[in-house]
C-alpha atoms as a PDB file:
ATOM      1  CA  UNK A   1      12.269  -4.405 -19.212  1.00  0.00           C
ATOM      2  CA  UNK A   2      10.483  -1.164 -20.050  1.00  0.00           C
ATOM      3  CA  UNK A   3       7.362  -3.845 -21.178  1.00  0.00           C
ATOM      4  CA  UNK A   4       7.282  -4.798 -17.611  1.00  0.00           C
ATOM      5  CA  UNK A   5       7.759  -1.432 -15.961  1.00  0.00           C
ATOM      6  CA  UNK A   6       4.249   0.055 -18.315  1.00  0.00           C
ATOM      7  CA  UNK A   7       2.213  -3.235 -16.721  1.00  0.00           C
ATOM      8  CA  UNK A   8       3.630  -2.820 -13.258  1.00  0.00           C
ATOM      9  CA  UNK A   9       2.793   1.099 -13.701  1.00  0.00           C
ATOM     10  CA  UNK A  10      -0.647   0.607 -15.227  1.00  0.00           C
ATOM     11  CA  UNK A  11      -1.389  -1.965 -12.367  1.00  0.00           C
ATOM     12  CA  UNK A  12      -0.766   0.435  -9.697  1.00  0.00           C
ATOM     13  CA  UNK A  13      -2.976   3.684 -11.189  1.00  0.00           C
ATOM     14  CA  UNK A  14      -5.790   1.034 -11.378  1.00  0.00           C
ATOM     15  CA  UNK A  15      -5.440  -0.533  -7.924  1.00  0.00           C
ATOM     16  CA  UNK A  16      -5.142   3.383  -6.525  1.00  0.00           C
ATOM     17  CA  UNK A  17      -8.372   4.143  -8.767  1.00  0.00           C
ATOM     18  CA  UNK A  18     -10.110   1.075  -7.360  1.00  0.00           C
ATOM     19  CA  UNK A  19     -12.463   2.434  -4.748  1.00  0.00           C
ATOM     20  CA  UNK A  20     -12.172  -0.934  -2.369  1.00  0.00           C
ATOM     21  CA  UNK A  21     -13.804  -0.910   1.527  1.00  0.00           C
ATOM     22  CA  UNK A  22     -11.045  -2.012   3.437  1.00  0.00           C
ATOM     23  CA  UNK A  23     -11.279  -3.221   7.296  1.00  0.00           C
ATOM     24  CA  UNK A  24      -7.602  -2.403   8.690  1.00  0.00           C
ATOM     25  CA  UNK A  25      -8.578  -2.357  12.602  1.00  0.00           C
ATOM     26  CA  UNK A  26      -7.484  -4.084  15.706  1.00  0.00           C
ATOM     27  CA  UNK A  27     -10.001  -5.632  18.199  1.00  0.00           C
ATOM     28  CA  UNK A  28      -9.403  -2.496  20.336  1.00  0.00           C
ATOM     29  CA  UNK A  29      -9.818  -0.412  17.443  1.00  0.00           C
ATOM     30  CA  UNK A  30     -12.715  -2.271  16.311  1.00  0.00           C
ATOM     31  CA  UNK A  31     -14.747  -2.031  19.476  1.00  0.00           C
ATOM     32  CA  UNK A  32     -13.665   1.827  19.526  1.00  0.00           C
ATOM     33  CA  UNK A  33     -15.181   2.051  16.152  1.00  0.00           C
ATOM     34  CA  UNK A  34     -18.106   0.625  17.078  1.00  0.00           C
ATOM     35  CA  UNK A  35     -18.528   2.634  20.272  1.00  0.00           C
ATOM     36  CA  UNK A  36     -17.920   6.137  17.840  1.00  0.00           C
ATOM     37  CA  UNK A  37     -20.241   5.486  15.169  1.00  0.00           C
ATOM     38  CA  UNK A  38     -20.448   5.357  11.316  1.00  0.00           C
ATOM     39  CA  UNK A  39     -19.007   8.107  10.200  1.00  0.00           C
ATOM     40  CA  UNK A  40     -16.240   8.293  12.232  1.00  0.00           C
ATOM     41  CA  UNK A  41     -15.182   4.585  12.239  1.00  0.00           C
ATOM     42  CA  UNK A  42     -14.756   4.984   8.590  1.00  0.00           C
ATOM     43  CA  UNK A  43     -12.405   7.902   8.965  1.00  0.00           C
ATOM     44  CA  UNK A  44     -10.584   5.573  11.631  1.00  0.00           C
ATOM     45  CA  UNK A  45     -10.365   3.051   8.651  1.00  0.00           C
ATOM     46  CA  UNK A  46      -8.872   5.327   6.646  1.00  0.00           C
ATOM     47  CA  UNK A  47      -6.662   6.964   9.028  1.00  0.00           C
ATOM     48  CA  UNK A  48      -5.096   3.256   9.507  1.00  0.00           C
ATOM     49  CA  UNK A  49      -4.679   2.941   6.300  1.00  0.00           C
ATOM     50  CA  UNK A  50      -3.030   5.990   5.362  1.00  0.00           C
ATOM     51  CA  UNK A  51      -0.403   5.408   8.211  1.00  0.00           C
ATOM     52  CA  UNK A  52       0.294   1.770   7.022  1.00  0.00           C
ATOM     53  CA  UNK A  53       0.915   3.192   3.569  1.00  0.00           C
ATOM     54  CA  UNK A  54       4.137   5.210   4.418  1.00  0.00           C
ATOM     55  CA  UNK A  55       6.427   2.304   5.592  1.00  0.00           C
ATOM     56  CA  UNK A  56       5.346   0.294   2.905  1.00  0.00           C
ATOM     57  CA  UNK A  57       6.272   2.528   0.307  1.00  0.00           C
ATOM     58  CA  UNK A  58       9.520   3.584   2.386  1.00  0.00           C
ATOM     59  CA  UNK A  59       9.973  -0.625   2.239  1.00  0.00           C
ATOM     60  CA  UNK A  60       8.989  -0.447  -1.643  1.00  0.00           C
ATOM     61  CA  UNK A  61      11.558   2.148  -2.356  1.00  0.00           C
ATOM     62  CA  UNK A  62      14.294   0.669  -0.304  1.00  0.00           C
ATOM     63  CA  UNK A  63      13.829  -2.332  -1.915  1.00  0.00           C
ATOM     64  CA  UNK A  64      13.934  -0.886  -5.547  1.00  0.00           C
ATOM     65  CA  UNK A  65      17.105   1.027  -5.006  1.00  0.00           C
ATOM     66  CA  UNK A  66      18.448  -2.537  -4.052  1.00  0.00           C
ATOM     67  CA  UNK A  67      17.193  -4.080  -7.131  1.00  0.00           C
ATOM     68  CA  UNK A  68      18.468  -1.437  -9.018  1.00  0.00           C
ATOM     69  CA  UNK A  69      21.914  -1.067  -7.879  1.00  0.00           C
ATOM     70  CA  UNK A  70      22.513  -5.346  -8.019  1.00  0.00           C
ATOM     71  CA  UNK A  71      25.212  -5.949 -10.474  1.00  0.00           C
ATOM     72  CA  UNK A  72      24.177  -7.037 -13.830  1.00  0.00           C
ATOM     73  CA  UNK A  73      25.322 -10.501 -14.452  1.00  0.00           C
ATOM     74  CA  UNK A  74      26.469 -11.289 -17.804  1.00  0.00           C
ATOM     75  CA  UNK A  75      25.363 -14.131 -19.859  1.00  0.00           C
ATOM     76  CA  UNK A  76      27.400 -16.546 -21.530  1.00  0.00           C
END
């Protein structure tokens, strides 16, 4: 178990390390973007993808806690 929680660890410093262009907009947002700019539709990119990130990792945690607290079932 504590093999699996090093890889799932070590998987998630590289993926935050991984600098990776991301397009997280809407059509509205998208024609917005366009309409601001360079600059700023890149901030608007990351500002929609900073606010996705909270209730996935609220979703992540929940989840965990769940997994966690699951009675162990015994082999035979």
């Amino acid at each position: 178990m504590k093999k699996w929680a090093g890889l799932v660890t070590l998987l998630l410093i590289l993926f935050l390390f991984t600098g990776v262009d991301a397009e997280a907009q809407c059509a509205i947002c998208t024609k917005t973007a366009s309409q601001l700019g360079e600059k700023p539709a890149k901030a608007l990119n990351g500002a929609i993808i900073y606010l996705m990130s909270a209730p996935l990792l609220i979703i992540a945690f929940v989840g965990w806690r769940w997994w966690k607290n699951q009675p162990k079932e015994e082999q035979q």
